[in-house]
Protein backbone atom coordinates (compact mmCIF):
# COMPACT_ATOMS: atom_id res chain seq x y z
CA UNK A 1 -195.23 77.18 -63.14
CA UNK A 2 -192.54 79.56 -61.92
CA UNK A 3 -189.95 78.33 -64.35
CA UNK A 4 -187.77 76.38 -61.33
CA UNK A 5 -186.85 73.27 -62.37
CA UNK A 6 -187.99 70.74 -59.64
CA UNK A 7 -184.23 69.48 -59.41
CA UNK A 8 -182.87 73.01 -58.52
CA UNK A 9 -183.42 72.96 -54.93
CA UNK A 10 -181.52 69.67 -54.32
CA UNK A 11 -178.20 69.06 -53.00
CA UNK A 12 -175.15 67.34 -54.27
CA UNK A 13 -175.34 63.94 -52.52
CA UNK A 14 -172.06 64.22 -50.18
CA UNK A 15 -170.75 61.94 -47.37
CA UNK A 16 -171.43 63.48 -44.02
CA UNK A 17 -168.75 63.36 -41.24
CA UNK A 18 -170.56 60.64 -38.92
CA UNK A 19 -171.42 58.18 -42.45
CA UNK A 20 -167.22 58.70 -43.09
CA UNK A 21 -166.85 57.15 -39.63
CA UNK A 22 -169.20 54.71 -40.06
CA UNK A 23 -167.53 53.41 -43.50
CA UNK A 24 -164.29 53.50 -41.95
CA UNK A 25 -165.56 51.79 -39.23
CA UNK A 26 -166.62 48.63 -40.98
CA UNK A 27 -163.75 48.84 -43.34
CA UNK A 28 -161.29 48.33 -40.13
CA UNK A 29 -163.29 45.43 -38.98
CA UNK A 30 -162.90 43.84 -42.80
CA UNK A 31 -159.11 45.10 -42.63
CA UNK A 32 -159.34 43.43 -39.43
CA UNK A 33 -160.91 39.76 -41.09
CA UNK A 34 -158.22 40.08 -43.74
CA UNK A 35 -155.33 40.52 -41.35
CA UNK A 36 -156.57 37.43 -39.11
CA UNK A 37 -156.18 35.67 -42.80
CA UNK A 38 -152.63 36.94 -43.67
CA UNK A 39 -151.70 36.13 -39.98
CA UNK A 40 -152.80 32.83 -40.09
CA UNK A 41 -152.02 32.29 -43.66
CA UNK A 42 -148.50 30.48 -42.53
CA UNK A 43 -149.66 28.30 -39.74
CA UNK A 44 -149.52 25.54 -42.97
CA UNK A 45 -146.12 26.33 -43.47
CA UNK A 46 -144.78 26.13 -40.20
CA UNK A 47 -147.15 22.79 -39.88
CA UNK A 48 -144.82 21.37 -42.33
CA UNK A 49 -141.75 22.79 -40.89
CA UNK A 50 -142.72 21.12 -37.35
CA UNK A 51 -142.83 17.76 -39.10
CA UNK A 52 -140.23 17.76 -41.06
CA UNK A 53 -138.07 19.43 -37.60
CA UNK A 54 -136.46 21.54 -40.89
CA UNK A 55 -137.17 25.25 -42.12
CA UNK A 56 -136.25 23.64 -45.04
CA UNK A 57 -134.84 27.01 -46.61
CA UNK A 58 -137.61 29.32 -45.59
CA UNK A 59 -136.46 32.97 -44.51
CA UNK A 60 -137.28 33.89 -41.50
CA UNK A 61 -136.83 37.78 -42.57
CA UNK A 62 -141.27 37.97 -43.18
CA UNK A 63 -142.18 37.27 -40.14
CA UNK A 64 -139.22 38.98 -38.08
CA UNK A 65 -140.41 42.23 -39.98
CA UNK A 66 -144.61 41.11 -39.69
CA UNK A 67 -143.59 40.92 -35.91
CA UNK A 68 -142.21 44.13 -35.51
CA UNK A 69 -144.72 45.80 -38.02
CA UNK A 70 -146.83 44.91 -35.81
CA UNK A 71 -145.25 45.87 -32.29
CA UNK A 72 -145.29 49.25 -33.54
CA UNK A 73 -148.67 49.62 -34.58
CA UNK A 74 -150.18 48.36 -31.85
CA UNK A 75 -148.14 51.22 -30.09
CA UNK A 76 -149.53 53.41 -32.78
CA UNK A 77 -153.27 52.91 -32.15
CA UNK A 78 -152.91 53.33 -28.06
CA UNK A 79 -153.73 56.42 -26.97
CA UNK A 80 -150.63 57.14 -25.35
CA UNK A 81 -149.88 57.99 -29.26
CA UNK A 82 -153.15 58.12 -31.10
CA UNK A 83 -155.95 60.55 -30.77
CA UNK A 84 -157.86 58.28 -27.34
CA UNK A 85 -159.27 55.34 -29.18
CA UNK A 86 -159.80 56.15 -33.14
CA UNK A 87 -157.49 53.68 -33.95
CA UNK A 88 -158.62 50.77 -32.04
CA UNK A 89 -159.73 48.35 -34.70
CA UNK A 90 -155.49 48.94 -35.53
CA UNK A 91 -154.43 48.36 -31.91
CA UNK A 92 -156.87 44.94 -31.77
CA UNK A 93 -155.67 42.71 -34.76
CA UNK A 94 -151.90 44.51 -34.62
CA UNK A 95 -152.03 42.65 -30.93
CA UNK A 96 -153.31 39.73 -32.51
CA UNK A 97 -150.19 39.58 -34.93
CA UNK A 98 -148.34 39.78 -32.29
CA UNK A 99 -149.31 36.64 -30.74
CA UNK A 100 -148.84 34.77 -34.10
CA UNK A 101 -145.98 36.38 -34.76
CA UNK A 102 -144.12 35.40 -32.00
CA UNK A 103 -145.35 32.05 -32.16
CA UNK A 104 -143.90 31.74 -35.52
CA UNK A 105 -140.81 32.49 -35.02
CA UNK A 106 -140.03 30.51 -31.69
CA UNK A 107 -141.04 27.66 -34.06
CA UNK A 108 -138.55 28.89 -36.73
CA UNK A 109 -135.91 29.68 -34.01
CA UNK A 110 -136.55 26.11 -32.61
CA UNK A 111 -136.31 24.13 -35.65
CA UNK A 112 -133.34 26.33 -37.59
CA UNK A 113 -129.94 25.37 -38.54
CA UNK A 114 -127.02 26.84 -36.29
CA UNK A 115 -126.29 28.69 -39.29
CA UNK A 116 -130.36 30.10 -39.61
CA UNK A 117 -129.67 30.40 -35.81
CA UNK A 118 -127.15 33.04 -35.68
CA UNK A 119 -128.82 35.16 -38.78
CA UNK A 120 -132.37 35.02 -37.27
CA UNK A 121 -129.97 35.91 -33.61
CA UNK A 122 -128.41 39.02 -35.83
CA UNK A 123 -131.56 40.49 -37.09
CA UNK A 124 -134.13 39.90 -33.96
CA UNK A 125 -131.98 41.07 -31.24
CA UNK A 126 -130.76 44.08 -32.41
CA UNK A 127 -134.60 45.21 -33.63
CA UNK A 128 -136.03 44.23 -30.27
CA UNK A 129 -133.75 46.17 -28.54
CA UNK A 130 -134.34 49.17 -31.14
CA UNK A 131 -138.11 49.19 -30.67
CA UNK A 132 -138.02 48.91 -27.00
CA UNK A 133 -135.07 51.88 -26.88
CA UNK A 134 -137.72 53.51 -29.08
CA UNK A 135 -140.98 53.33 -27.43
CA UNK A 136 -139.56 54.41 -23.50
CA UNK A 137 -137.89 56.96 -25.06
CA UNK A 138 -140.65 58.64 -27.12
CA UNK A 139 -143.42 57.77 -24.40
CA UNK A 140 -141.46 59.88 -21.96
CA UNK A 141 -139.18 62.26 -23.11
CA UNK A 142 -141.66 63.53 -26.24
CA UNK A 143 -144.30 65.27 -24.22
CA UNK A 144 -145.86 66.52 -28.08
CA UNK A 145 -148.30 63.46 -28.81
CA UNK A 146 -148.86 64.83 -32.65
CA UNK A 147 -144.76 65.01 -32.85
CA UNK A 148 -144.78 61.42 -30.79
CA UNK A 149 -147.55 60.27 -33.50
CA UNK A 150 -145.78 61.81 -36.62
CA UNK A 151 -142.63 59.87 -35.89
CA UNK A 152 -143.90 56.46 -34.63
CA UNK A 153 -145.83 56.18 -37.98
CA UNK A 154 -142.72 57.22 -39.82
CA UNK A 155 -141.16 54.10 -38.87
CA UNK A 156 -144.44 52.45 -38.82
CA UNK A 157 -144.24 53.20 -42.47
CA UNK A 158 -140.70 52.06 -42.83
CA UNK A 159 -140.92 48.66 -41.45
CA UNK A 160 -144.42 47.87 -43.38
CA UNK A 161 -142.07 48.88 -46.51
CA UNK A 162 -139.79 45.97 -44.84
CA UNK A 163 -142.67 43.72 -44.20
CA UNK A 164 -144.28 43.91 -48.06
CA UNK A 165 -141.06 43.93 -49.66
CA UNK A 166 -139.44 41.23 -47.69
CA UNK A 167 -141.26 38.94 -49.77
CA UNK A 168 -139.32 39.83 -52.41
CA UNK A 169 -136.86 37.30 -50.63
CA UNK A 170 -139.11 34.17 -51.63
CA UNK A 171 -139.99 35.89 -54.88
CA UNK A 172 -135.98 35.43 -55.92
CA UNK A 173 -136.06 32.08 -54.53
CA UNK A 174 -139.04 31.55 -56.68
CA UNK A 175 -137.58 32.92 -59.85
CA UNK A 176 -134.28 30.67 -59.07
CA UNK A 177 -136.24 27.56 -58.63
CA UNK A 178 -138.94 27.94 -60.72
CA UNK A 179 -141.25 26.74 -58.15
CA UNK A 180 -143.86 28.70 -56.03
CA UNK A 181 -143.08 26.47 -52.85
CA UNK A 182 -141.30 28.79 -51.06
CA UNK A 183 -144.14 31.72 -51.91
CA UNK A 184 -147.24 30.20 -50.04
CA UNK A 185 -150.81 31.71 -52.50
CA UNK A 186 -152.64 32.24 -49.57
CA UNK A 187 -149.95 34.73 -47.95
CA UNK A 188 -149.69 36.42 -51.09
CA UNK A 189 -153.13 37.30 -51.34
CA UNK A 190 -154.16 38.21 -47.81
CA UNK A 191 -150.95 40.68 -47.76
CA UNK A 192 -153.00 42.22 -51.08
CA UNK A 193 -156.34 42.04 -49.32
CA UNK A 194 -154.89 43.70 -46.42
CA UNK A 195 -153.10 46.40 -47.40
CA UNK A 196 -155.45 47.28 -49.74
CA UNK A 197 -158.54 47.44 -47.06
CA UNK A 198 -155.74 49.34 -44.43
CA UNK A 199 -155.45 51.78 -47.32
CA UNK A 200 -158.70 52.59 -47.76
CA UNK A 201 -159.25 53.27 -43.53
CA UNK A 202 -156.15 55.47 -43.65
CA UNK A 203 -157.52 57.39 -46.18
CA UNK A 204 -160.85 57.55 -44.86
CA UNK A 205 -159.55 58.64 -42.09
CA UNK A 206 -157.25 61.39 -43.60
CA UNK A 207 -154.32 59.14 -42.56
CA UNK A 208 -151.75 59.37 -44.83
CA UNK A 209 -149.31 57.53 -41.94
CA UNK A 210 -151.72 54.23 -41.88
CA UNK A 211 -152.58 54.71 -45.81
CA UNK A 212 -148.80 55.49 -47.27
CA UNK A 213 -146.99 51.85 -46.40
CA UNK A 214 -150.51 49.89 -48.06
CA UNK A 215 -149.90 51.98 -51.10
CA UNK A 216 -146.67 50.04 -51.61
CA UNK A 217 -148.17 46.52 -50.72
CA UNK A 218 -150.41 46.73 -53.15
CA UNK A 219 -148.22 46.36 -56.15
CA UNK A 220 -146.27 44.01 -54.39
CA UNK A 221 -149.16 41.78 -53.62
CA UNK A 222 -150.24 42.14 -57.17
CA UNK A 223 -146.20 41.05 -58.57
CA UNK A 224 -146.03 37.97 -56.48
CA UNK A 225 -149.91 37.29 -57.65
CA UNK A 226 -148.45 37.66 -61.10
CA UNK A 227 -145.91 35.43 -60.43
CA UNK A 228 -147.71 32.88 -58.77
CA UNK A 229 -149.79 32.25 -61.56
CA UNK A 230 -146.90 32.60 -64.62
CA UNK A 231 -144.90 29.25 -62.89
């Protein structure tokens, strides 16, 4: 015996670059299931609010702010702004959101009060015509794509702050009330599920823009989860 031990020679079990990829991989196609979930989550909702020809009180602020959330990170994952196509699992479900989005709040638009009208009228516009301002003028007159990226997932991160603490909204009406009818279960817990599985792929990733706005729906997933089951 030379007086080696036999575990001296072995090597601190570490992640390599290429099993990082692979784990973020998979976690943006569960981030992905989950999202498909939260985006679908109020197709119940607006069921109800097509039979009833109301929005029976509803806000249409979520999914105004889940719309453009998701505008501007399907932006975020093209490669006109994005490192070619490491983001595409981002740029694939954000453009699914899209489509639900929209569809949810045509419904909204088409079955609000004239009252509901003219605030959902005062919010859209005004964003639509923000984000579209936005993205010609960054695409073409910021030539610096890590400058271009930098500030598109600055007010990435701003408008998921909107998205997970618009919410809040039903969470008021909720604590008014004293009823969890205007706070679906099933949109409370995707929005968890999927901000917690987007902040694990930004952070795999070493991307603290994708990661930083999930850190914050976290706890606000958890507080209406909370709530939801103390009424």
């Amino acid at each position: 015996m030379d007086g080696i031990s036999p575990f001296a020679s072995s090597t601190p079990w570490v992640l390599s670059d290429e099993n990082i990829r692979v784990m973020r991989f998979v976690v943006g196609i569960l981030g992905n299931a989950a999202s498909l979930l939260l985006y679908t989550a109020p197709i119940l909702t607006f069921k109800r609010v097509i039979e009833k020809k109301s929005t029976q009180d509803f806000s249409c602020i979520p999914y105004i702010a889940t719309l453009l959330n998701c505008l501007v990170y399907t932006w975020y994952g093209l490669p006109v702004v994005s490192h070619q196509w490491e983001n595409l699992p981002v740029v694939t479900i954000n453009g699914v959101g899209v489509l639900f989005e929209i569809s949810f709040v045509l419904i909204y638009f088409w079955f609000s009060s004239t009252r509901e009208r003219n605030i959902f009228c005062l919010i859209m516009l005004p964003a639509i015509i923000m984000f579209c301002s936005g993205m010609i003028v960054l695409t073409f007159a910021l030539h610096d794509r890590h400058y271009r990226k930098a500030i598109v997932g600055g007010i990435g991160l701003l408008l998921s702050i909107t998205m997970y603490g618009s919410p809040l909204v039903a969470v008021k009406q909720v604590i008014q009330t004293e009823s969890v009818e205007f706070m679906p279960f099933y949109l409370s817990f995707f929005s968890f599920l999927t901000s917690s599985l987007w902040m694990a792929y930004g952070l795999l990733g070493h991307d603290l823009l994708l990661a930083s706005p999930n850190l914050l729906g976290c706890p606000l997933g958890i507080l209406q989860l909370l709530l939801y089951f103390n009424l």
